[in-house]
N, C-alpha and C. Protein backbone atom coordinates (compact mmCIF):
# COMPACT_ATOMS: atom_id res chain seq x y z
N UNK A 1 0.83 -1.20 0.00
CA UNK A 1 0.00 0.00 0.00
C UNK A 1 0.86 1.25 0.00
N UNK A 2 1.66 0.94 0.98
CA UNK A 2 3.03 2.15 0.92
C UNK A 2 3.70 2.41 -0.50
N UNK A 3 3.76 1.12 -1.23
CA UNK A 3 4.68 1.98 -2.46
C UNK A 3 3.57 2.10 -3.08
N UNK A 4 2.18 1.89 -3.60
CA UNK A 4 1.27 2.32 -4.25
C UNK A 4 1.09 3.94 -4.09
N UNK A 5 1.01 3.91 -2.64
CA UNK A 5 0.66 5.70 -2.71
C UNK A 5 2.54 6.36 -2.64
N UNK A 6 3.36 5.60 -2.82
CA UNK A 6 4.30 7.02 -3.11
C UNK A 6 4.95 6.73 -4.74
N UNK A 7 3.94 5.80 -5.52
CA UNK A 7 4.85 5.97 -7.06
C UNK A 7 3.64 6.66 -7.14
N UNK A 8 2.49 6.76 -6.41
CA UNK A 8 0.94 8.04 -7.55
C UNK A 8 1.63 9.48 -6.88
N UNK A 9 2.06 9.31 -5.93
CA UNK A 9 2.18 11.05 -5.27
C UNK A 9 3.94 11.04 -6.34
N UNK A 10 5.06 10.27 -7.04
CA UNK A 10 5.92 10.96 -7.33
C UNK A 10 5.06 11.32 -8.61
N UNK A 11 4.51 10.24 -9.44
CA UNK A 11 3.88 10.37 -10.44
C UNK A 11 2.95 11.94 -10.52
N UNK A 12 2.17 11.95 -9.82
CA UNK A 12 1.51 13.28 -9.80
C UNK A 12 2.01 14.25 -9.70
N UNK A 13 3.36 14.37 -9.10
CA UNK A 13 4.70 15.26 -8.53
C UNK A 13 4.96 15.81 -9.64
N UNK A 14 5.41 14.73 -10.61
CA UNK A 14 6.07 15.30 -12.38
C UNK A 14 5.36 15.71 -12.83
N UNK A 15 3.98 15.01 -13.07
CA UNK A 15 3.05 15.84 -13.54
C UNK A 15 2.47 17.22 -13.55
N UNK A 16 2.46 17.81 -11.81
CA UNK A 16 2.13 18.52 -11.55
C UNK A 16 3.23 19.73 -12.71
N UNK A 17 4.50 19.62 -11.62
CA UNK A 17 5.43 20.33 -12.01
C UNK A 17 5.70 20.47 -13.55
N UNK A 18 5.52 19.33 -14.25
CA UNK A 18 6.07 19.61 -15.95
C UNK A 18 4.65 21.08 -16.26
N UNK A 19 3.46 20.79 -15.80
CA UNK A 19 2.07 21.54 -16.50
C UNK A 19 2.37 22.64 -15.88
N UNK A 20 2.90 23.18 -14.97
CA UNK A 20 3.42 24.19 -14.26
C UNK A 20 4.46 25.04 -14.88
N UNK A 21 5.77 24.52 -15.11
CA UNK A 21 6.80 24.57 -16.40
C UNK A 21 6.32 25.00 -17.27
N UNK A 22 5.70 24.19 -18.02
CA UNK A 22 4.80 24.69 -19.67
C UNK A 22 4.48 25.72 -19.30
N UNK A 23 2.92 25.77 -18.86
CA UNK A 23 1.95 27.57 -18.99
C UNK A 23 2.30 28.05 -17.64
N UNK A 24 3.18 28.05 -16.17
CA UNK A 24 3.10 29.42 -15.25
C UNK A 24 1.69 29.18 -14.69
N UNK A 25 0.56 27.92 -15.61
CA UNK A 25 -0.37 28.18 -14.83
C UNK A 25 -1.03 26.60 -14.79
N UNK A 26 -1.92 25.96 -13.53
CA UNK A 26 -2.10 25.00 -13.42
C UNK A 26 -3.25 24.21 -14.29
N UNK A 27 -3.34 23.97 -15.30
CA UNK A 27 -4.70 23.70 -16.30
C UNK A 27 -5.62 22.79 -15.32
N UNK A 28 -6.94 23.38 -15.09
CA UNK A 28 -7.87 22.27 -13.99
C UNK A 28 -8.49 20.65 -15.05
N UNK A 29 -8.05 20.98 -16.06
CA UNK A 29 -8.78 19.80 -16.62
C UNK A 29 -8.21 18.82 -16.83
N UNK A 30 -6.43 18.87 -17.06
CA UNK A 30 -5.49 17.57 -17.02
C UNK A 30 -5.32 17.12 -15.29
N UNK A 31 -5.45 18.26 -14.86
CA UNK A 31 -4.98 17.90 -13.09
C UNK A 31 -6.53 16.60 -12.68
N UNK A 32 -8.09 17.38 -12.98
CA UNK A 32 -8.73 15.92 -12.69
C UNK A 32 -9.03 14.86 -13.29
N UNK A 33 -8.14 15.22 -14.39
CA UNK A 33 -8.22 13.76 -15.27
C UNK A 33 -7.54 12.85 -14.48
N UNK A 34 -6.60 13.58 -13.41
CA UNK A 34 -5.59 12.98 -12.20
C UNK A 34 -6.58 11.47 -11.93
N UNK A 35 -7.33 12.49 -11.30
CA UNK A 35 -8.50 11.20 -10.34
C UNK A 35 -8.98 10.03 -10.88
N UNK A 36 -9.29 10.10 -12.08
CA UNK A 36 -10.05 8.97 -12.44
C UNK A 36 -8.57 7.38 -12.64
N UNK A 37 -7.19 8.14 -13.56
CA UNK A 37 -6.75 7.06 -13.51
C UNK A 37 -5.95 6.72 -11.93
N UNK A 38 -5.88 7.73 -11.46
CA UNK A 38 -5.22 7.56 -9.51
C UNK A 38 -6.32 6.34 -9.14
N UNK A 39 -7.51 6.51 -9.54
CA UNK A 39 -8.14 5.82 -8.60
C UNK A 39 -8.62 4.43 -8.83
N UNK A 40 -7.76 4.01 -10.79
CA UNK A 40 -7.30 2.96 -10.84
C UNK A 40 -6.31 2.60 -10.27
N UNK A 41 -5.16 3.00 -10.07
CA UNK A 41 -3.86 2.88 -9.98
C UNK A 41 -3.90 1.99 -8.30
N UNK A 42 -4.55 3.43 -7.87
CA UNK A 42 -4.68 2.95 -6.39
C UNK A 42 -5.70 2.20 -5.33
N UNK A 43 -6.69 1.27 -6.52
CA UNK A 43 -8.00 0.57 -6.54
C UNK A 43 -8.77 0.64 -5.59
N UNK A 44 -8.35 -0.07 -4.24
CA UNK A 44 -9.16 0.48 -3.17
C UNK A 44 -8.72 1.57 -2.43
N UNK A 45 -7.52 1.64 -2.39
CA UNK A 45 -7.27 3.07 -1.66
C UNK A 45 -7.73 4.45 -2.56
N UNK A 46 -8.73 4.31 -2.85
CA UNK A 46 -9.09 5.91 -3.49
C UNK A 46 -10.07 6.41 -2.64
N UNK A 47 -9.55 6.43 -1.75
CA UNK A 47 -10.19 7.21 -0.32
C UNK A 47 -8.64 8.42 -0.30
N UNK A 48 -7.66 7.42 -0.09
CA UNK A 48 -6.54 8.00 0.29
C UNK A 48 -6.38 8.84 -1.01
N UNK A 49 -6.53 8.62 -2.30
CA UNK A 49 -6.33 9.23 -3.45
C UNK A 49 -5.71 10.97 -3.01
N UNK A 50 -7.14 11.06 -3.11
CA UNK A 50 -7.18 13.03 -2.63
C UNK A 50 -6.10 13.77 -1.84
N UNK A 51 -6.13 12.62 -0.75
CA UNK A 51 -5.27 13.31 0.60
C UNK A 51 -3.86 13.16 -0.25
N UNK A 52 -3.73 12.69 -0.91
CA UNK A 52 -2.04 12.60 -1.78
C UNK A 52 -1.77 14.17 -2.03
N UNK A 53 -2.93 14.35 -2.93
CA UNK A 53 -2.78 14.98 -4.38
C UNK A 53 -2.76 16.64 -3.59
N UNK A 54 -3.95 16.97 -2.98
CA UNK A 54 -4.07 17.75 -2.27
C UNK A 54 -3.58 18.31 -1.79
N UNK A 55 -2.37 17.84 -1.31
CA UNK A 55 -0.77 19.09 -0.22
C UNK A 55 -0.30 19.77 -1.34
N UNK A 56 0.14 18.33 -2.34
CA UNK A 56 0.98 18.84 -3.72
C UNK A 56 0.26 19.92 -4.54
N UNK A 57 -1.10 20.02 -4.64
CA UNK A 57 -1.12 21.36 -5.49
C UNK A 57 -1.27 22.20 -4.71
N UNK A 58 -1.44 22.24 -3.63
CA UNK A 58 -1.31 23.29 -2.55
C UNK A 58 -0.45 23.60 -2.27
N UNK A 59 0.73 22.96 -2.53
CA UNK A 59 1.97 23.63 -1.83
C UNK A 59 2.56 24.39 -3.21
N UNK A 60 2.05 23.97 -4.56
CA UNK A 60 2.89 24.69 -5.71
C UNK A 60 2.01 26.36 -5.69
């Protein structure tokens, strides 16, 4: 469960940061496209999904 949620939080990490890089600005429609495959990735933990993702665009 531990490495499930830290390859989606580095994964989301690059992500975040490359769309950030590009436009200076965060596009909302690739960021929740986030959710749907996170919450394959992370099958039953998509409870925990959010609480990942959530610091990280908050803290950029």
């Amino acid at each position: 469960m531990k490495t499930t949620i830290t390859l989606l939080a580095i994964f989301t990490a690059i992500f975040v940061l490359n769309a950030h890089n590009d436009s200076h600005e965060l596009p909302p429609i690739p960021i929740l496209g986030i959710y749907p495959s996170a919450s394959i990735v992370a099958g039953t933990n998509t409870k925990i999904t959010p609480n990942v993702l959530l610091p990280m665009l908050s803290a950029l």
